[in-house]
Protein backbone atom coordinates (compact mmCIF):
# COMPACT_ATOMS: atom_id res chain seq x y z
CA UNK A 1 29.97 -5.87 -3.32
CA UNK A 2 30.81 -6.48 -6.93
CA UNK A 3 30.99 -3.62 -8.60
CA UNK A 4 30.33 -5.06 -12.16
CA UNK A 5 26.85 -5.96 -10.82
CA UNK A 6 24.49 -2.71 -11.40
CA UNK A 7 22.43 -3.61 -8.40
CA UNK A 8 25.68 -3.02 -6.28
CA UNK A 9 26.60 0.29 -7.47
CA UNK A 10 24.81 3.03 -5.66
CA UNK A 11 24.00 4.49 -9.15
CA UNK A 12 22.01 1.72 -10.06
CA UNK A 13 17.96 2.78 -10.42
CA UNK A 14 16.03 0.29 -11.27
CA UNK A 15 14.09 1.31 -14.76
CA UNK A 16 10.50 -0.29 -15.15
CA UNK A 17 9.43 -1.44 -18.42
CA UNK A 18 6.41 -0.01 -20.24
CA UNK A 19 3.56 -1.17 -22.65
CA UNK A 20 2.87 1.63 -25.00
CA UNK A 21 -0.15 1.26 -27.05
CA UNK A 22 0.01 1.12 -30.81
CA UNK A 23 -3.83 0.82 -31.78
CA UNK A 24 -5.64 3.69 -32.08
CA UNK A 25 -8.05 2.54 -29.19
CA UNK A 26 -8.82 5.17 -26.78
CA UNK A 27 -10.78 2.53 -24.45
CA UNK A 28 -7.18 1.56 -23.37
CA UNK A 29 -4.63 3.39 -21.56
CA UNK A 30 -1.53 4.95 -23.78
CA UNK A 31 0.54 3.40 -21.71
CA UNK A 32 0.99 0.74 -18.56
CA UNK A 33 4.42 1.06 -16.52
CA UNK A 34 5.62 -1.90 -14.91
CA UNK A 35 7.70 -1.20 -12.04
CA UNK A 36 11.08 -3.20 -12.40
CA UNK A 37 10.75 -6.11 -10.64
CA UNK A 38 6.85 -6.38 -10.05
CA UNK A 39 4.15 -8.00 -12.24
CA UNK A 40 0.97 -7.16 -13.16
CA UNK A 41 -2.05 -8.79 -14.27
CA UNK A 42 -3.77 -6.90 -17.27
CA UNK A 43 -7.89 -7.65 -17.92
CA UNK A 44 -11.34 -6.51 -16.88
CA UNK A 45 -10.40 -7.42 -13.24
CA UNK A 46 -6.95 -7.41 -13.03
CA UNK A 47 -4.16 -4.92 -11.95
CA UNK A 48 -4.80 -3.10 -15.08
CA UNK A 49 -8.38 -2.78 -15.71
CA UNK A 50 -9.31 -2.52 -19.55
CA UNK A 51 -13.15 -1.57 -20.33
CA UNK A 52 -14.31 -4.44 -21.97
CA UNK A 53 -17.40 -2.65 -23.94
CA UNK A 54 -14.15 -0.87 -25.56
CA UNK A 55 -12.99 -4.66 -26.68
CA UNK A 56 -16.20 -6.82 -26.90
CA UNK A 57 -15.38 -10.52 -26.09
CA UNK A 58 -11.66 -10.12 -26.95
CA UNK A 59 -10.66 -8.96 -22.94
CA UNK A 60 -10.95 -11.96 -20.01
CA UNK A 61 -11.23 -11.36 -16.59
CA UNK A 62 -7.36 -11.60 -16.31
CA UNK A 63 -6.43 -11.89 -19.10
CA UNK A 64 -2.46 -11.94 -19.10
CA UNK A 65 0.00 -10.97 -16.36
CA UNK A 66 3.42 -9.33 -17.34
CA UNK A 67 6.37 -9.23 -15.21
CA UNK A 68 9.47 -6.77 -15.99
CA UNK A 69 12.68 -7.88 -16.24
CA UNK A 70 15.94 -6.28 -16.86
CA UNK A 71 15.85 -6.78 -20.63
CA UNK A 72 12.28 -6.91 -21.57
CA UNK A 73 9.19 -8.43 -19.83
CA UNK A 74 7.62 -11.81 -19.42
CA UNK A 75 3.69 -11.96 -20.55
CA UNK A 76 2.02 -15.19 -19.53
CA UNK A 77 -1.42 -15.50 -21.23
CA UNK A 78 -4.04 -16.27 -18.95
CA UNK A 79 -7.15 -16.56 -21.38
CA UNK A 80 -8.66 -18.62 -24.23
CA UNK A 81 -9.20 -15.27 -25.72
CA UNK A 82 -5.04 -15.49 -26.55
CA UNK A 83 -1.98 -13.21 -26.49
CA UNK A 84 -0.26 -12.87 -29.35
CA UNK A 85 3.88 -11.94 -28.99
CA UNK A 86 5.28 -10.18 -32.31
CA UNK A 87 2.49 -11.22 -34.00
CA UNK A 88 2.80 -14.86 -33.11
CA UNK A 89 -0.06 -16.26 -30.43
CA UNK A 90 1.54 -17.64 -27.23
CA UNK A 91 0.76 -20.82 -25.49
CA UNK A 92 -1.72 -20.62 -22.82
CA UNK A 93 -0.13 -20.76 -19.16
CA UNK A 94 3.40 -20.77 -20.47
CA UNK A 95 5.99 -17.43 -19.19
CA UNK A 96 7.26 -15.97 -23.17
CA UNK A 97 10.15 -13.49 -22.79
CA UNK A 98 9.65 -10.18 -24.91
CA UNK A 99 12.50 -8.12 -25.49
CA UNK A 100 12.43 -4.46 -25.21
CA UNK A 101 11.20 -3.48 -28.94
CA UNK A 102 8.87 -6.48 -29.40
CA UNK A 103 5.23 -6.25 -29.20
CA UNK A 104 2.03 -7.67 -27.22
CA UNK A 105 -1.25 -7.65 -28.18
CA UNK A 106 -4.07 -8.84 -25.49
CA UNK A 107 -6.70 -11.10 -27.62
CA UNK A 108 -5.86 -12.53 -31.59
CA UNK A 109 -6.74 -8.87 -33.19
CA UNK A 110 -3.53 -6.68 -33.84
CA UNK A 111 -6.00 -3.61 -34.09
CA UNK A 112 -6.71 -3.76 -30.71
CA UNK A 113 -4.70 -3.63 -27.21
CA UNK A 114 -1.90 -3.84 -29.23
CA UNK A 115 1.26 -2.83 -27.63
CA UNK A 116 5.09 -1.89 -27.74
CA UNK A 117 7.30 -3.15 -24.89
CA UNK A 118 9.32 -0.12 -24.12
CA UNK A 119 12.38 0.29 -21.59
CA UNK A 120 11.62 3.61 -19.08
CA UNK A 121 9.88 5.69 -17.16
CA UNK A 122 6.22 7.05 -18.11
CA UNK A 123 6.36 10.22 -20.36
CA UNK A 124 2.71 10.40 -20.52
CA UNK A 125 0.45 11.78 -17.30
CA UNK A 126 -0.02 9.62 -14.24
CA UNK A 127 -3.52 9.45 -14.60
CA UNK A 128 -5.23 7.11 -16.61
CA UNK A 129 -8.09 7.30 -19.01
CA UNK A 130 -11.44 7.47 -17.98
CA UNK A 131 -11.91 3.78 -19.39
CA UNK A 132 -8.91 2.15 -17.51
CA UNK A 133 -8.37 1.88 -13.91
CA UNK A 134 -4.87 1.24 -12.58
CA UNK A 135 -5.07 -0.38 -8.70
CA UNK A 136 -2.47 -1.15 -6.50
């Protein structure tokens, strides 16, 4: 094994990335961890389930799906509704990299599921809000 390659180094635990929310929304959960490595999908009936009466016509069905990676995450916008990355809307269908530090928001209105990508584990409680439902 290499041991300039983290993976090979018995040290090496893998950190997941997290969306931490930036609106003031409390129809969306604080925060969404991303286990390193996995991807989610993020909308009224994805992974990540986001009330929609909290986000009238701004949240599709699946919406986006976000993958982590080791320096950042890759969103991929499912929905005409739009993602936008650092302010900036995304092509439909297309993989964008965000770096850790950057930000996501889920529909074309910063004031809502807006989000910072953050690099870590959760420092808020496991269980989500009454108006999101995390499945497995």
């Amino acid at each position: 094994a290499n041991p300039r390659t983290p993976a090979s180094s018995p040290a090496y635990v893998p950190i997941p990335a997290r969306l931490q929310r930036l609106s003031n929304d409390t129809g969306t959960p604080p925060e969404i961890v991303i286990p390193s490595g996995s991807t989610v999908t993020i909308g009224r009936a994805g992974d990540i389930v986001v009330d929609s009466a909290a986000h009238p016509g701004s949240v599709s069905r699946l919406h986006a799906r976000v993958a982590a990676r080791t320096a950042g995450v890759v969103v991929t916008n499912l929905s005409e509704n739009g993602v936008l990355v650092n302010h900036s809307a995304i092509a439909r269908d297309t993989p964008t990299h965000v770096p850790f530090g950057g930000t996501i928001t889920f529909g074309t209105n910063v004031s809502e599921l807006h989000f910072a990508v953050v690099r870590g584990r959760s420092t808020t409680a496991a269980t989500p809000r009454p108006a999101a439902v995390v499945r497995k």
